[in-house]
PDB file of N, CA and C in Angstrom:
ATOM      1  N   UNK A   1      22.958-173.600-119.204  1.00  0.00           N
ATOM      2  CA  UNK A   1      21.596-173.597-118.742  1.00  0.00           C
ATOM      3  C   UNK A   1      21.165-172.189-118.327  1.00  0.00           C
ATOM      4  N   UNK A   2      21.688-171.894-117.602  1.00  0.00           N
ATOM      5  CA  UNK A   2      21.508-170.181-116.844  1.00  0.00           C
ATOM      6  C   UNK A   2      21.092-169.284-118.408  1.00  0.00           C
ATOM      7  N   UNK A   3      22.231-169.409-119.343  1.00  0.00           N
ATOM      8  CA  UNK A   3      22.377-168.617-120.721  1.00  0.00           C
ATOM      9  C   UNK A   3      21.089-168.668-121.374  1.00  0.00           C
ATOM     10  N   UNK A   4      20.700-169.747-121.468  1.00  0.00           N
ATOM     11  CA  UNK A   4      19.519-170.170-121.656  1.00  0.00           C
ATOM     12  C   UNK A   4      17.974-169.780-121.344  1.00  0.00           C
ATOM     13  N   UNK A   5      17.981-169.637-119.799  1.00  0.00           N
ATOM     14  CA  UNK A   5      17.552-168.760-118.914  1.00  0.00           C
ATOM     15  C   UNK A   5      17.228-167.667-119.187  1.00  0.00           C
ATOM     16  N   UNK A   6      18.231-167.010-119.096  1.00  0.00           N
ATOM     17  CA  UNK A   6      18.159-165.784-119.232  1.00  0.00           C
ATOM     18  C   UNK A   6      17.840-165.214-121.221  1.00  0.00           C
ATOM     19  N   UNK A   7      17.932-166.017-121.843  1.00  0.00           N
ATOM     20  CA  UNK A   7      17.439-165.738-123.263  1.00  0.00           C
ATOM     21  C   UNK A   7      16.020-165.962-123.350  1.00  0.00           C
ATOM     22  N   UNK A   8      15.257-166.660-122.284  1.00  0.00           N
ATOM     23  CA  UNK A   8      14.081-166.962-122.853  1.00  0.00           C
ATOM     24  C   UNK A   8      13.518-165.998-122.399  1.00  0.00           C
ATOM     25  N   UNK A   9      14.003-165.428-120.836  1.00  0.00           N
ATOM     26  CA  UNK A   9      13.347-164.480-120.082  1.00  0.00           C
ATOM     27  C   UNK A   9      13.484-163.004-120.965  1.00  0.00           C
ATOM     28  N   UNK A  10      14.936-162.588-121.465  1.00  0.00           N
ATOM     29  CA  UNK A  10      14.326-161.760-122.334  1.00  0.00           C
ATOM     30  C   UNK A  10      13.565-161.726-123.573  1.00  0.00           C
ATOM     31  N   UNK A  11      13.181-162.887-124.264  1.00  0.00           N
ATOM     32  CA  UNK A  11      12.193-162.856-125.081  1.00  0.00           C
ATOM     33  C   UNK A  11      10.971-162.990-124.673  1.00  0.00           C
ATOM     34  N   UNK A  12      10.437-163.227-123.259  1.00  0.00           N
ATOM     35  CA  UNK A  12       9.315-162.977-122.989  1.00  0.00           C
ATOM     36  C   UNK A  12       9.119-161.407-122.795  1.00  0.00           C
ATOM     37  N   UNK A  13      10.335-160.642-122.131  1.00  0.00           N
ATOM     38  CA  UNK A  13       9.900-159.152-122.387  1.00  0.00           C
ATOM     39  C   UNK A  13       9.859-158.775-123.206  1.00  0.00           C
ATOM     40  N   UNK A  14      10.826-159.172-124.371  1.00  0.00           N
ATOM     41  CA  UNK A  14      10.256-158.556-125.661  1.00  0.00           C
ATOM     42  C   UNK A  14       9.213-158.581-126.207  1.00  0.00           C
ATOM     43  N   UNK A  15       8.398-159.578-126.005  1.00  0.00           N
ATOM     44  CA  UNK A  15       6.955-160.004-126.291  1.00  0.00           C
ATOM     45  C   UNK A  15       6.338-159.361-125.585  1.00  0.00           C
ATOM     46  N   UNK A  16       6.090-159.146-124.089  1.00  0.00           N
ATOM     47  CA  UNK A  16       5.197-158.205-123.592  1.00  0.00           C
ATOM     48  C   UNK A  16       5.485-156.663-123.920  1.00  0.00           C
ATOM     49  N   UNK A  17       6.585-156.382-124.073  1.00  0.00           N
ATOM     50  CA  UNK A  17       6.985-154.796-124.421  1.00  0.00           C
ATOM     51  C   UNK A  17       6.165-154.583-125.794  1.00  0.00           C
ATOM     52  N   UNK A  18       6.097-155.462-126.912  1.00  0.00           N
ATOM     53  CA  UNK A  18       5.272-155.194-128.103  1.00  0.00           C
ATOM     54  C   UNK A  18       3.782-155.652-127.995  1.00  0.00           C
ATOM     55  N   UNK A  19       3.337-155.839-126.829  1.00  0.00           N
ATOM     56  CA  UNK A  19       2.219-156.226-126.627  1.00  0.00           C
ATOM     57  C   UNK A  19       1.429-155.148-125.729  1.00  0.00           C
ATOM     58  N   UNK A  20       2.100-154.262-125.401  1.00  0.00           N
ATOM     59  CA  UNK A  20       1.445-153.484-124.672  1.00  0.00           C
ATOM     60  C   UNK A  20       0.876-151.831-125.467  1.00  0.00           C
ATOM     61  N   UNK A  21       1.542-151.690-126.427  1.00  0.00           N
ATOM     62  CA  UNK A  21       1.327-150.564-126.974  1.00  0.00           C
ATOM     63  C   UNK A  21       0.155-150.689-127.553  1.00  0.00           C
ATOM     64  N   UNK A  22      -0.128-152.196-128.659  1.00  0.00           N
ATOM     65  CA  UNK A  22      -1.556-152.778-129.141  1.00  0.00           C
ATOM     66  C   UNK A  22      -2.330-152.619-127.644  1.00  0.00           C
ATOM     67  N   UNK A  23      -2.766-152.598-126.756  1.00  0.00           N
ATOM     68  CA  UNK A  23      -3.649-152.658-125.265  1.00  0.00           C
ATOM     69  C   UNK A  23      -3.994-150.999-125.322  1.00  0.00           C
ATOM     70  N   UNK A  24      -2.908-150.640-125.180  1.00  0.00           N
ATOM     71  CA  UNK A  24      -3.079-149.175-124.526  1.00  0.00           C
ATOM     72  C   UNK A  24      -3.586-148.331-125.746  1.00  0.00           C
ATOM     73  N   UNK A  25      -3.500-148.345-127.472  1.00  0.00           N
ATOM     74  CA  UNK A  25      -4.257-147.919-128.375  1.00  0.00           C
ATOM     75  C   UNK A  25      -5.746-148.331-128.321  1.00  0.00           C
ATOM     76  N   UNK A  26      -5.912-149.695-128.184  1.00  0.00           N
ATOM     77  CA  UNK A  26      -7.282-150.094-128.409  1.00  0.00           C
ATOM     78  C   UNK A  26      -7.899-148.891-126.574  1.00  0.00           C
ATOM     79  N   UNK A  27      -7.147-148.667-125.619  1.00  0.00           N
ATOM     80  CA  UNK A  27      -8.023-147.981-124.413  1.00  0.00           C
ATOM     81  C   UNK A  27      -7.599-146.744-125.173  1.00  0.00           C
ATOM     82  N   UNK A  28      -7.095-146.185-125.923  1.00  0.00           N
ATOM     83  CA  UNK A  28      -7.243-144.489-126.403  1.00  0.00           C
ATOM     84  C   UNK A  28      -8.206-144.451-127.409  1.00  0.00           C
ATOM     85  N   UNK A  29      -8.704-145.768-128.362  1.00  0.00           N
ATOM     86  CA  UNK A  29      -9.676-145.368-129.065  1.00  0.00           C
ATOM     87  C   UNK A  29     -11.532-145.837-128.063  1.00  0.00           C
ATOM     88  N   UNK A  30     -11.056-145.778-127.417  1.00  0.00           N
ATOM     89  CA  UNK A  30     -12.197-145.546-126.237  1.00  0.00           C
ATOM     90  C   UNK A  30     -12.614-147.035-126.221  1.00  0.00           C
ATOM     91  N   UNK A  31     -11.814-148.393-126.204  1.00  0.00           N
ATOM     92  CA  UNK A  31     -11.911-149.110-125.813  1.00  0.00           C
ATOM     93  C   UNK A  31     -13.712-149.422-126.637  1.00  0.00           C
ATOM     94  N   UNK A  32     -13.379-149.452-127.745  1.00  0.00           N
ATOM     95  CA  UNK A  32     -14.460-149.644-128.900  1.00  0.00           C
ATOM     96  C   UNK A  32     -13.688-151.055-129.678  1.00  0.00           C
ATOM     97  N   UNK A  33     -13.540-151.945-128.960  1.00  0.00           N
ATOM     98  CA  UNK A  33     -12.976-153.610-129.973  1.00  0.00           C
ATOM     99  C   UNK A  33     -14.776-154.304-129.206  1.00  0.00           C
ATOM    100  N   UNK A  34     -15.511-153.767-129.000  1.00  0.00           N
ATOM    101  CA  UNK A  34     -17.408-154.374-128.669  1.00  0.00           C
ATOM    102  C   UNK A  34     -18.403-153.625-128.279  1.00  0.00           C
ATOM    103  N   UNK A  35     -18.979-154.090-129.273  1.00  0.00           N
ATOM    104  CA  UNK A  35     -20.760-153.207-128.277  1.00  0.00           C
ATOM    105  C   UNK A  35     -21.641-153.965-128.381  1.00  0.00           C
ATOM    106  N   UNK A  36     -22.584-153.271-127.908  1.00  0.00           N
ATOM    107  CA  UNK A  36     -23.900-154.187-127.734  1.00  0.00           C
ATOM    108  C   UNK A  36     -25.420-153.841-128.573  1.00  0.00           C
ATOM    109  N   UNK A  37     -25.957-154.626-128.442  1.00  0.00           N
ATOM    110  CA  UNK A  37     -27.107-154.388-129.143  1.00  0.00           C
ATOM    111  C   UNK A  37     -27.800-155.056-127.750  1.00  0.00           C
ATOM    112  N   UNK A  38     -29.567-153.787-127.795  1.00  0.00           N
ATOM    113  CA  UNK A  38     -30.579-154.006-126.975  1.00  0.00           C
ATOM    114  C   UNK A  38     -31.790-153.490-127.836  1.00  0.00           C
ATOM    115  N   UNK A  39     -32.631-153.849-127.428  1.00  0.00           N
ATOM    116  CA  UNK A  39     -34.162-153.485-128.392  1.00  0.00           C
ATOM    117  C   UNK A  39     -35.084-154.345-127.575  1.00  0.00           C
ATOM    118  N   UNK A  40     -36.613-153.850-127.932  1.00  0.00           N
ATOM    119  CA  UNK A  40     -37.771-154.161-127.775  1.00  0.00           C
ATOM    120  C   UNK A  40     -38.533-155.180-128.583  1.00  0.00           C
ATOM    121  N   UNK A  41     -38.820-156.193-128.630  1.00  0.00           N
ATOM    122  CA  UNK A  41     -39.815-157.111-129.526  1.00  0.00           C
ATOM    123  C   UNK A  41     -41.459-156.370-129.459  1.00  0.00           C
ATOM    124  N   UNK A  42     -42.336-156.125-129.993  1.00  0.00           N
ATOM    125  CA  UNK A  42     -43.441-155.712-129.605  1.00  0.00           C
ATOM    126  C   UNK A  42     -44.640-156.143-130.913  1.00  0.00           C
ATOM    127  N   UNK A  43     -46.106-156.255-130.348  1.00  0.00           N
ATOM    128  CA  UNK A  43     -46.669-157.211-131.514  1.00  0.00           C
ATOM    129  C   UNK A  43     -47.342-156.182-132.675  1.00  0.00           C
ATOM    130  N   UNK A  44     -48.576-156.415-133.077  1.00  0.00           N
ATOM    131  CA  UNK A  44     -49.169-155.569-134.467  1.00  0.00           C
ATOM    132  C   UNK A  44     -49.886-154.427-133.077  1.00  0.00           C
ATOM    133  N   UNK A  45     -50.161-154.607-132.237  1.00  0.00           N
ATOM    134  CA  UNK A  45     -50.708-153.846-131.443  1.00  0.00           C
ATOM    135  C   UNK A  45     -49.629-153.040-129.975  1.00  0.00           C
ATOM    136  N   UNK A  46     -48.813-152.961-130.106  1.00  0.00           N
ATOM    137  CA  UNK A  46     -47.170-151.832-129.817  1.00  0.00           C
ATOM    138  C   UNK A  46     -47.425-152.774-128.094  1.00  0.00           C
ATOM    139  N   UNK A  47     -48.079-153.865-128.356  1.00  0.00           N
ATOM    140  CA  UNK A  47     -47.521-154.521-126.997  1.00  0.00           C
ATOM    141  C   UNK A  47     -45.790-155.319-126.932  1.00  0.00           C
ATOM    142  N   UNK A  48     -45.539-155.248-126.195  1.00  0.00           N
ATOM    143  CA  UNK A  48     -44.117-156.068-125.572  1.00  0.00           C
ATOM    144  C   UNK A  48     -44.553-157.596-125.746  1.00  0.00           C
ATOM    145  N   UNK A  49     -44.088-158.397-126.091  1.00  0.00           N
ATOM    146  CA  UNK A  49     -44.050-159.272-126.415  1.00  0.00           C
ATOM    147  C   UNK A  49     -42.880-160.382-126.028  1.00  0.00           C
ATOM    148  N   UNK A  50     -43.391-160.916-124.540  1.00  0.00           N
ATOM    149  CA  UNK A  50     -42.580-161.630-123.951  1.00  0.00           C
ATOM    150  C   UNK A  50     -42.031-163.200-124.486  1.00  0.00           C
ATOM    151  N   UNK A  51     -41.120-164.149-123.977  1.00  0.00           N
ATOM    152  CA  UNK A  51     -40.784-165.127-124.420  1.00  0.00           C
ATOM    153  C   UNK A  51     -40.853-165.122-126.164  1.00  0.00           C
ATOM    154  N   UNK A  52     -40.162-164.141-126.532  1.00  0.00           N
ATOM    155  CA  UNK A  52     -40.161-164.073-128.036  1.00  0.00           C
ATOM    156  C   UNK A  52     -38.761-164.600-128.487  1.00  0.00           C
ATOM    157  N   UNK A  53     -38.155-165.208-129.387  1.00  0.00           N
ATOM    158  CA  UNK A  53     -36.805-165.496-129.836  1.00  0.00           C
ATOM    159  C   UNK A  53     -36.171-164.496-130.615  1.00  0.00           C
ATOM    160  N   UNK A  54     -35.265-163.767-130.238  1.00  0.00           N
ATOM    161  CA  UNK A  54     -34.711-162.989-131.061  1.00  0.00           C
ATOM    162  C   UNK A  54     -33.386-164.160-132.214  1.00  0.00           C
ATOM    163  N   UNK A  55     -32.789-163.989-133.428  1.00  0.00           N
ATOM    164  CA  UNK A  55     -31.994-164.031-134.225  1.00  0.00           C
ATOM    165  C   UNK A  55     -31.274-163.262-134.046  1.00  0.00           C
ATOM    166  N   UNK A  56     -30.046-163.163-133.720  1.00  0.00           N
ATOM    167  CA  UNK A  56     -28.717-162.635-134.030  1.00  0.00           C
ATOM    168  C   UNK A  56     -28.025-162.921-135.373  1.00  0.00           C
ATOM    169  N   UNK A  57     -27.345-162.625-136.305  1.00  0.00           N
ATOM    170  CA  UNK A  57     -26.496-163.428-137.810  1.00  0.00           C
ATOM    171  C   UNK A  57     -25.405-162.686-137.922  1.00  0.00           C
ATOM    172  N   UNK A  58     -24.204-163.353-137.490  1.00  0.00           N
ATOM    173  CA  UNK A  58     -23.402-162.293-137.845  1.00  0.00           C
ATOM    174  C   UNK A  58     -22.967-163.008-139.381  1.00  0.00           C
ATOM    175  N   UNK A  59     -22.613-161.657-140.181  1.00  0.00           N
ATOM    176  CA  UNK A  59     -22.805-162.243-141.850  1.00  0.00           C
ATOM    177  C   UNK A  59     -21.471-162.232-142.185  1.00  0.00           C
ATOM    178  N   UNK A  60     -20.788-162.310-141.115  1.00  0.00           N
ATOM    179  CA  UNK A  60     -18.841-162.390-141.615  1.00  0.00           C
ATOM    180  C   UNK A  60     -18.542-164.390-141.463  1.00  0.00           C
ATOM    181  N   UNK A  61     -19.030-164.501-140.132  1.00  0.00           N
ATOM    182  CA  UNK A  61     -19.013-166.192-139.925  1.00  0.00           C
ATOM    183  C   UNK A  61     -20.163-166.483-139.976  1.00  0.00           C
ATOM    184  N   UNK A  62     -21.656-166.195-140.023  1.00  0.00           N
ATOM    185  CA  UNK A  62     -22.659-166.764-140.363  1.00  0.00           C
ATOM    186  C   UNK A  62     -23.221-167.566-139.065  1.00  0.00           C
ATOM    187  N   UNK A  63     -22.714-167.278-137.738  1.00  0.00           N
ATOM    188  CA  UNK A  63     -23.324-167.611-136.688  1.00  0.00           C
ATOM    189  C   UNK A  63     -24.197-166.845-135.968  1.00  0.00           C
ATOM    190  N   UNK A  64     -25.223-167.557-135.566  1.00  0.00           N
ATOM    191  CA  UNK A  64     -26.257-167.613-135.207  1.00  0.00           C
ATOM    192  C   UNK A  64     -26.440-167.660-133.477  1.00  0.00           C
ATOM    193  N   UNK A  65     -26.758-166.257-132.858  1.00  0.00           N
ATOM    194  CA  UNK A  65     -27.306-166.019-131.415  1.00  0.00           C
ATOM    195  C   UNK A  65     -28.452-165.835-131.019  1.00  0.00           C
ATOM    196  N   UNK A  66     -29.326-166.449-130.116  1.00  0.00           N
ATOM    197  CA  UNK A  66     -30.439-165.984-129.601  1.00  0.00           C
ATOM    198  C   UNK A  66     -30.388-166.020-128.383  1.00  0.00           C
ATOM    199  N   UNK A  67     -31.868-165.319-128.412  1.00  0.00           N
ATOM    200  CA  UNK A  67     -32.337-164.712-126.919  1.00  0.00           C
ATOM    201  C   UNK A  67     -33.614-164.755-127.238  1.00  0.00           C
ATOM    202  N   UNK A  68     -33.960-165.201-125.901  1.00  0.00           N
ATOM    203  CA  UNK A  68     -35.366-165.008-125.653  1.00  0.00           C
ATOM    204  C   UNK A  68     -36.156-163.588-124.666  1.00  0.00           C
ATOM    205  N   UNK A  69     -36.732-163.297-125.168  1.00  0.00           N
ATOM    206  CA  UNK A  69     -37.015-161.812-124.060  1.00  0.00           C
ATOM    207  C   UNK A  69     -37.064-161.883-123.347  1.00  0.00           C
ATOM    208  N   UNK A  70     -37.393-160.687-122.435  1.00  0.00           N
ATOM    209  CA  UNK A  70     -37.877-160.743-121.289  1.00  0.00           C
ATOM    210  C   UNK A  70     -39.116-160.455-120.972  1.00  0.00           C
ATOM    211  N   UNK A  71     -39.643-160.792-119.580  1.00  0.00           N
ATOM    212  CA  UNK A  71     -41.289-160.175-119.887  1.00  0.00           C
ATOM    213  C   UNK A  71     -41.904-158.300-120.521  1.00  0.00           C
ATOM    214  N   UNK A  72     -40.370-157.999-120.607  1.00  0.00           N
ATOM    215  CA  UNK A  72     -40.960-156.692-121.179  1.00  0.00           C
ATOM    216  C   UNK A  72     -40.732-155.896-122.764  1.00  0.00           C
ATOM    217  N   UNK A  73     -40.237-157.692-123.026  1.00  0.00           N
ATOM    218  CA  UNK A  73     -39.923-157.808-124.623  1.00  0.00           C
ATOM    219  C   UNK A  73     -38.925-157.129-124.731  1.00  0.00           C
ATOM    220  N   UNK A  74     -37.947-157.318-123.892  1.00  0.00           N
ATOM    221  CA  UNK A  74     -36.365-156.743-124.185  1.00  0.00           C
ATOM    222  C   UNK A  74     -35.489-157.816-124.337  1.00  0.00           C
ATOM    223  N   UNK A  75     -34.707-157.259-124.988  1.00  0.00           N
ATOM    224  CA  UNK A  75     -33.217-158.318-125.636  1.00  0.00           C
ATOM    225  C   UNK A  75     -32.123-157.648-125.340  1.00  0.00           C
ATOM    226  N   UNK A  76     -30.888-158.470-125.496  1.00  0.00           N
ATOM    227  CA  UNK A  76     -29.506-157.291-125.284  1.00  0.00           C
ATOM    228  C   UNK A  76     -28.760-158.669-125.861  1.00  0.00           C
ATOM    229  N   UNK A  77     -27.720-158.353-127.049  1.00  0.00           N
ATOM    230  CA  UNK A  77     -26.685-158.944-127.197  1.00  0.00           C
ATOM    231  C   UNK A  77     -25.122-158.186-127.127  1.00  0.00           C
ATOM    232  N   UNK A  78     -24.822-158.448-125.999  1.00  0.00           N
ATOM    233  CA  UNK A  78     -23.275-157.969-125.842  1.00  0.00           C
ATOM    234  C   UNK A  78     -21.910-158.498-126.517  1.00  0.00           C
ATOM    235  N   UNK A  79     -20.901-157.860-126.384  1.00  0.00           N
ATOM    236  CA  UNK A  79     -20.225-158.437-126.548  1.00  0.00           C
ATOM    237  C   UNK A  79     -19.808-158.491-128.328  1.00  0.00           C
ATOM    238  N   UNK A  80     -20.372-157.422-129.193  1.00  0.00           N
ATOM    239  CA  UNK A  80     -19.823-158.009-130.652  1.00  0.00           C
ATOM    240  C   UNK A  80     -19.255-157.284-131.161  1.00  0.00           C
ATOM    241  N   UNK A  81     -18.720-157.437-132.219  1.00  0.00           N
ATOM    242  CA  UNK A  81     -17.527-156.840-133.274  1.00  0.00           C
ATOM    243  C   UNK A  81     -18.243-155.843-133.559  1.00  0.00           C
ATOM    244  N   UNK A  82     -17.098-154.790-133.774  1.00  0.00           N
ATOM    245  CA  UNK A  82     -17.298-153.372-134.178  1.00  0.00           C
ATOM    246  C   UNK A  82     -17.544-153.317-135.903  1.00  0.00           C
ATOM    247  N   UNK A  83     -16.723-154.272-136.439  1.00  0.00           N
ATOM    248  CA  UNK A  83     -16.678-154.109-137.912  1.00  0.00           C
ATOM    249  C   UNK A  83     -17.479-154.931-138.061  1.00  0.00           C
ATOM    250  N   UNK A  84     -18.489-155.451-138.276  1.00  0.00           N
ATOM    251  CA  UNK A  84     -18.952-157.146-138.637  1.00  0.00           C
ATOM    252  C   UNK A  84     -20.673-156.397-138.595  1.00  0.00           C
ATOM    253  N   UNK A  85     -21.488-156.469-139.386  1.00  0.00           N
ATOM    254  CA  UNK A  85     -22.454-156.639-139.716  1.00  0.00           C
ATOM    255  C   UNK A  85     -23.429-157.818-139.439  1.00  0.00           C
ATOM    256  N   UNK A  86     -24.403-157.446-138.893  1.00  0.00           N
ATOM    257  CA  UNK A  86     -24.949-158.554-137.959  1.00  0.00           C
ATOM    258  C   UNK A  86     -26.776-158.312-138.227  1.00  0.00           C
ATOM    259  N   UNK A  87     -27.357-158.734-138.993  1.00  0.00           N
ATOM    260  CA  UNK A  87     -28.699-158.973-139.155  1.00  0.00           C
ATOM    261  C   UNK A  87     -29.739-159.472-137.890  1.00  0.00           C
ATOM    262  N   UNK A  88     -30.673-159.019-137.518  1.00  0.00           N
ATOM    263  CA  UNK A  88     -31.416-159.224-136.400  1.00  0.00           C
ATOM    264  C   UNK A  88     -32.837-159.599-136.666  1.00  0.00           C
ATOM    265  N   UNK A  89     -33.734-160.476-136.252  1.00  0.00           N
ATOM    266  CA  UNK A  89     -35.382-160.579-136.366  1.00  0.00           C
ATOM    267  C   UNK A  89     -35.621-161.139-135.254  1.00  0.00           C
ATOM    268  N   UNK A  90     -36.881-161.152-134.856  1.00  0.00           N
ATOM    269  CA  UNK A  90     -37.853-161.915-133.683  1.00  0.00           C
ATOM    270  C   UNK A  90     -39.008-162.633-134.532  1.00  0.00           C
ATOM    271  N   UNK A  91     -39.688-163.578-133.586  1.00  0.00           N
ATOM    272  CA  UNK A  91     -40.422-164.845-133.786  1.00  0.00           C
ATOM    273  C   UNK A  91     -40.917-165.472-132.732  1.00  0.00           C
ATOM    274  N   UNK A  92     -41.921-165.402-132.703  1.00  0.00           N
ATOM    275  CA  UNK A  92     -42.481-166.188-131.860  1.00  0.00           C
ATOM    276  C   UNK A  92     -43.862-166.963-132.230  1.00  0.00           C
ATOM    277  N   UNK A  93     -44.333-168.136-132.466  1.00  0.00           N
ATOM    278  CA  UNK A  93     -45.549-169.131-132.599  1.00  0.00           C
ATOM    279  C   UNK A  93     -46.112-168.868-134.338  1.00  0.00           C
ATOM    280  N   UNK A  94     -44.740-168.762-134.781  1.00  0.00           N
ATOM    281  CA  UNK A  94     -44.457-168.623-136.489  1.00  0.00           C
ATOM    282  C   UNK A  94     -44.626-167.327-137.296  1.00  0.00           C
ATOM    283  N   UNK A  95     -45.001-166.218-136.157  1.00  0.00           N
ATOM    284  CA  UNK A  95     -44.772-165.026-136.662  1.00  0.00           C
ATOM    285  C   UNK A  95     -43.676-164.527-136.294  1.00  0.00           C
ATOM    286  N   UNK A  96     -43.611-163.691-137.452  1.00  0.00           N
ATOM    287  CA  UNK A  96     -41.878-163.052-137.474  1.00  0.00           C
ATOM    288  C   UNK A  96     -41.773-161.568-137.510  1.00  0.00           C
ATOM    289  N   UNK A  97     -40.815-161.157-137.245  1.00  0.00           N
ATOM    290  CA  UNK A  97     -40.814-159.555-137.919  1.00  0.00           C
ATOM    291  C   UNK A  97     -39.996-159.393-138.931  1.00  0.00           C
ATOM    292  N   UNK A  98     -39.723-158.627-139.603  1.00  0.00           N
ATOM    293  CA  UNK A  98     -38.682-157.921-140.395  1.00  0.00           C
ATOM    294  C   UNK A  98     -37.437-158.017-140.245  1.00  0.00           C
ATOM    295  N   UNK A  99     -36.353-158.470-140.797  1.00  0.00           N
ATOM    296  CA  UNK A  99     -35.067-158.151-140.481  1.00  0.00           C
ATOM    297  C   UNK A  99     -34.111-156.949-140.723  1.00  0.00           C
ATOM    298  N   UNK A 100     -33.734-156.528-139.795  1.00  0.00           N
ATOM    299  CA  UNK A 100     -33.260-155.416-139.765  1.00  0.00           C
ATOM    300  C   UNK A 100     -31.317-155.955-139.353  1.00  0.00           C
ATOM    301  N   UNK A 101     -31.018-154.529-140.088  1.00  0.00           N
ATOM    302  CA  UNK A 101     -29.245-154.853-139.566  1.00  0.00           C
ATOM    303  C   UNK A 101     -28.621-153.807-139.314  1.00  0.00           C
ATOM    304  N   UNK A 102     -27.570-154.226-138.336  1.00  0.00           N
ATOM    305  CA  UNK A 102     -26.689-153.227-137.448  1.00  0.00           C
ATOM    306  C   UNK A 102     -25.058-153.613-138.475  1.00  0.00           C
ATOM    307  N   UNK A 103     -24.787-152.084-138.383  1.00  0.00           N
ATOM    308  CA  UNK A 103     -24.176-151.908-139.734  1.00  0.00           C
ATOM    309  C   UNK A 103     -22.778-152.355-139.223  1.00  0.00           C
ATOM    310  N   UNK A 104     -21.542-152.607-139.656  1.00  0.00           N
ATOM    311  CA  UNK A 104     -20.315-152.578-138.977  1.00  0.00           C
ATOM    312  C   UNK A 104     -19.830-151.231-139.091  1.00  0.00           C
ATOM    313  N   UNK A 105     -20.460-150.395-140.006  1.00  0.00           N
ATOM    314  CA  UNK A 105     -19.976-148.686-140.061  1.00  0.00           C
ATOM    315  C   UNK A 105     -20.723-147.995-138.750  1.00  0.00           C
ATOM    316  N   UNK A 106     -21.556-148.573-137.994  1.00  0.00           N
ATOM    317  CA  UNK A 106     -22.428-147.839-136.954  1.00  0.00           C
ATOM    318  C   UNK A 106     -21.608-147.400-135.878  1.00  0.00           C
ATOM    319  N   UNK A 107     -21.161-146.515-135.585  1.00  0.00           N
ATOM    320  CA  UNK A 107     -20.095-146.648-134.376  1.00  0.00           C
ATOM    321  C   UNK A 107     -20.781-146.901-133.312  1.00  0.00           C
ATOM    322  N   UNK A 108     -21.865-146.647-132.730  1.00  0.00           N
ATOM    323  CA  UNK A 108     -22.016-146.717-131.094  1.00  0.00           C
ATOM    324  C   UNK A 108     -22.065-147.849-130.752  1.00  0.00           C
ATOM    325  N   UNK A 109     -21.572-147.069-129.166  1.00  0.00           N
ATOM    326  CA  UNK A 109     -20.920-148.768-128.351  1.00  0.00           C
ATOM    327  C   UNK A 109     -22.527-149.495-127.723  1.00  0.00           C
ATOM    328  N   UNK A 110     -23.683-149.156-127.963  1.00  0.00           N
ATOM    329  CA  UNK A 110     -24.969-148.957-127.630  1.00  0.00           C
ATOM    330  C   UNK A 110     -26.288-148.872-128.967  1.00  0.00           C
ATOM    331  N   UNK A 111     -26.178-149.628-129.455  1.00  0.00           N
ATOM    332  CA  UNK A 111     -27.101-149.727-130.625  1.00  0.00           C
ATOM    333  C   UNK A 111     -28.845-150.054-130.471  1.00  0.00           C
ATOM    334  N   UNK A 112     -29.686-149.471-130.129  1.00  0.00           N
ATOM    335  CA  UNK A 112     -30.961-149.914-129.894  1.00  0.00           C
ATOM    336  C   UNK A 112     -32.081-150.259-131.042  1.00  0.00           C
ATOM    337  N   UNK A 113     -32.590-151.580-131.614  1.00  0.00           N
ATOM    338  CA  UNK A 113     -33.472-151.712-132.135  1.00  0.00           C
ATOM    339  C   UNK A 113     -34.538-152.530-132.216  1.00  0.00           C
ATOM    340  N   UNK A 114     -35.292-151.669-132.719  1.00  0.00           N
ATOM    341  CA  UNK A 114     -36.988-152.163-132.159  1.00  0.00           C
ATOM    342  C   UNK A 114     -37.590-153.573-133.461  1.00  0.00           C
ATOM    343  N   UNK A 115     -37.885-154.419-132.909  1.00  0.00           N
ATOM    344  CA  UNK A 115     -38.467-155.581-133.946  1.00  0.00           C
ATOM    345  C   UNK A 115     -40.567-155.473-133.870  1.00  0.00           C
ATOM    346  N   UNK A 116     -40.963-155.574-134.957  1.00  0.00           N
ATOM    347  CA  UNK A 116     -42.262-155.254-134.541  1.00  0.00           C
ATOM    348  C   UNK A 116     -42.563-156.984-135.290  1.00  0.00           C
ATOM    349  N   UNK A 117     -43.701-157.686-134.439  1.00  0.00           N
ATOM    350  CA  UNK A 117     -43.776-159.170-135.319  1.00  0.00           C
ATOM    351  C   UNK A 117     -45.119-158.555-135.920  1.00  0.00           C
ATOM    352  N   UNK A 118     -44.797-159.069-136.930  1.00  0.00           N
ATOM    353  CA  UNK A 118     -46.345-158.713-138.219  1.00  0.00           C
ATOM    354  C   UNK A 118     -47.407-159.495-138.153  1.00  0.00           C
TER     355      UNK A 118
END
């Protein structure tokens, strides 16, 4: 039993010992495994455009995020893949804007873009 013990306990260090070098690369490449996207909704007349629905798409799994603005027609989606290509539009009372996309080649951890509804 003890033998036992003590075999499992060193295979849990072995597992954390190869688990730590993957941690400490992803914090030397500046801790870039997410960023975010923020932007403005605004209408044919460069107003802000509150309670608007933004579309998120990411086009690797094909899921679908929204947000609704804020009263100053701002959005922010955190939190996404660095490599993954992700298509964006706004909508609100069946007008839409343009879709625009955030590239997976884009590096910044801070991506800002503006949706104008037509």
């Amino acid at each position: 039993m003890k033998r036992l013990l003590a075999m499992a306990a060193l295979a849990l260090v072995c597992v954390a010992a190869f688990a730590v070098p993957e941690t400490t690369e992803m914090m030397q490449r500046g801790g870039q495994e997410s960023r975010t996207l923020v932007g403005h909704v605004y209408d044919r007349q460069e107003a802000p455009v509150a309670k608007a629905i933004v579309y998120l798409k990411n086009t690797k799994t094909l899921v679908i995020k929204t947000y609704i603005t804020d009263t100053d027609g701002s959005y922010r989606f955190p939190a996404l893949a660095t490599n993954v290509d992700y298509e964006v539009y706004a909508e609100k009372q069946g007008v839409r804007s343009d879709t625009k996309t955030l590239s997976g080649f884009d590096s910044r951890k801070q991506a800002n873009i503006t949706l104008k509804l037509k």
